[in-house]
Protein backbone atom coordinates (compact mmCIF):
# COMPACT_ATOMS: atom_id res chain seq x y z
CA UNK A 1 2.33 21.31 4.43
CA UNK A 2 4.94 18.58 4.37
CA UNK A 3 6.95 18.32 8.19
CA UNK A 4 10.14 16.31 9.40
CA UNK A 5 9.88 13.04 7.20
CA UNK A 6 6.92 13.24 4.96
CA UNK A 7 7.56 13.15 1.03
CA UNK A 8 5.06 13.78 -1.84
CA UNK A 9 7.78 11.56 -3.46
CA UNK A 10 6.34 8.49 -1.54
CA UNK A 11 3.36 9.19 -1.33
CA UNK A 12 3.59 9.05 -5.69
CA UNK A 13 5.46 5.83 -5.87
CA UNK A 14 2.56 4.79 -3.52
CA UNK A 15 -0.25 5.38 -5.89
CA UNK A 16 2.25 3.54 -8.37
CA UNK A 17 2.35 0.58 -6.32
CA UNK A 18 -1.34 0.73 -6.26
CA UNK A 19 -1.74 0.85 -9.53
CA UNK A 20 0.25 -1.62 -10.12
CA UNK A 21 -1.44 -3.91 -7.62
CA UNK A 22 -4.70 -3.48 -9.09
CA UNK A 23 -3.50 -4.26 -12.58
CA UNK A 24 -2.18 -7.59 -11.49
CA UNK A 25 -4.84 -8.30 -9.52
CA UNK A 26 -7.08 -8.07 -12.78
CA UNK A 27 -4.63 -9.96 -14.50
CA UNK A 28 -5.35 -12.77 -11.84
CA UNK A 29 -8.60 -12.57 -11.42
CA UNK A 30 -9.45 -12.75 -15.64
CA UNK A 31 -7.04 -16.20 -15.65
CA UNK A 32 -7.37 -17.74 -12.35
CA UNK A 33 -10.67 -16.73 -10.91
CA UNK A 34 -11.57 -14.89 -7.72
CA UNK A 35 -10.32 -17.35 -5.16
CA UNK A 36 -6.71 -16.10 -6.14
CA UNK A 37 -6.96 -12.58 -6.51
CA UNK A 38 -9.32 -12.80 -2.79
CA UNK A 39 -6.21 -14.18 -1.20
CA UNK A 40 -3.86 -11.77 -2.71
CA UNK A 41 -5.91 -9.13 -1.92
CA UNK A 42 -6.85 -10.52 2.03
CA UNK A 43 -2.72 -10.20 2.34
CA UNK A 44 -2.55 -7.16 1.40
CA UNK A 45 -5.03 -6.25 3.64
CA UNK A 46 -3.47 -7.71 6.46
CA UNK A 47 -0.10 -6.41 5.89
CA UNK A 48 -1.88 -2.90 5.29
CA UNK A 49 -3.88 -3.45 8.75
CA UNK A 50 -0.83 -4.70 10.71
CA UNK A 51 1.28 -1.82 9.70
CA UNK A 52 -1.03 0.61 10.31
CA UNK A 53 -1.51 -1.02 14.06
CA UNK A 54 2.17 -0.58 14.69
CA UNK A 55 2.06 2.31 13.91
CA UNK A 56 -0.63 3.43 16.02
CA UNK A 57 1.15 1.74 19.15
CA UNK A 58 4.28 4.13 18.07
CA UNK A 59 2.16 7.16 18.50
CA UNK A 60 1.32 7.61 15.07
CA UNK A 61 -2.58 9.09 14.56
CA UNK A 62 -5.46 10.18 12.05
CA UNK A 63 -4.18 10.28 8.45
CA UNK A 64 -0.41 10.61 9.35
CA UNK A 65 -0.65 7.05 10.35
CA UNK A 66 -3.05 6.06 7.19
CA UNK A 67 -0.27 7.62 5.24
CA UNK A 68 2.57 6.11 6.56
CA UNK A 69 0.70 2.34 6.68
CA UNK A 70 0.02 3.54 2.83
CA UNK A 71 3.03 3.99 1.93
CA UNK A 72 5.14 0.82 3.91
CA UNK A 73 2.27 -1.08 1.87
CA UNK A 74 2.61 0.35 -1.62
CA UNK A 75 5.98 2.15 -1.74
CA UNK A 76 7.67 0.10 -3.79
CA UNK A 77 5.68 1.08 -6.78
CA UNK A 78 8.95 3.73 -6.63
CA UNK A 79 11.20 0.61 -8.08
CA UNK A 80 9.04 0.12 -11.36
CA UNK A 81 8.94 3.17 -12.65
CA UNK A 82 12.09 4.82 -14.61
């Protein structure tokens, strides 16, 4: 059931964004090593973490506010695809 704001269309470019993020974090990892890819990947984390905190203080819960921390994360995967 999709309500007030939510959009399968994100939530796609999300899992594009992923992708996308995992792909270049292979391509990392396979020429520099692990040390860069771990950083890279502790950011994301981070950001990922942080968003979903503010969005828990704004009265977002459960998996509306994994969704929306999801897709502030990865949402840009929308800009790379055609």
């Amino acid at each position: 059931m999709m309500s007030g704001s939510r959009s399968s269309t994100d939530v796609d470019a999300s899992h594009i964004g992923l992708v996308v993020t995992i792909i270049v974090l292979v391509v990392i990892a396979s020429l520099s090593g692990p040390r860069g890819t771990l950083v890279i990947a502790a950011c994301l984390t981070s950001w990922f973490v942080l968003v979903l905190t503010v969005v828990h203080i704004r009265g977002g819960r459960g998996g509306e506010a994994v969704r929306r921390a999801y897709v502030a994360t990865f949402g840009w995967g929308d800009y790379v695809t055609p």
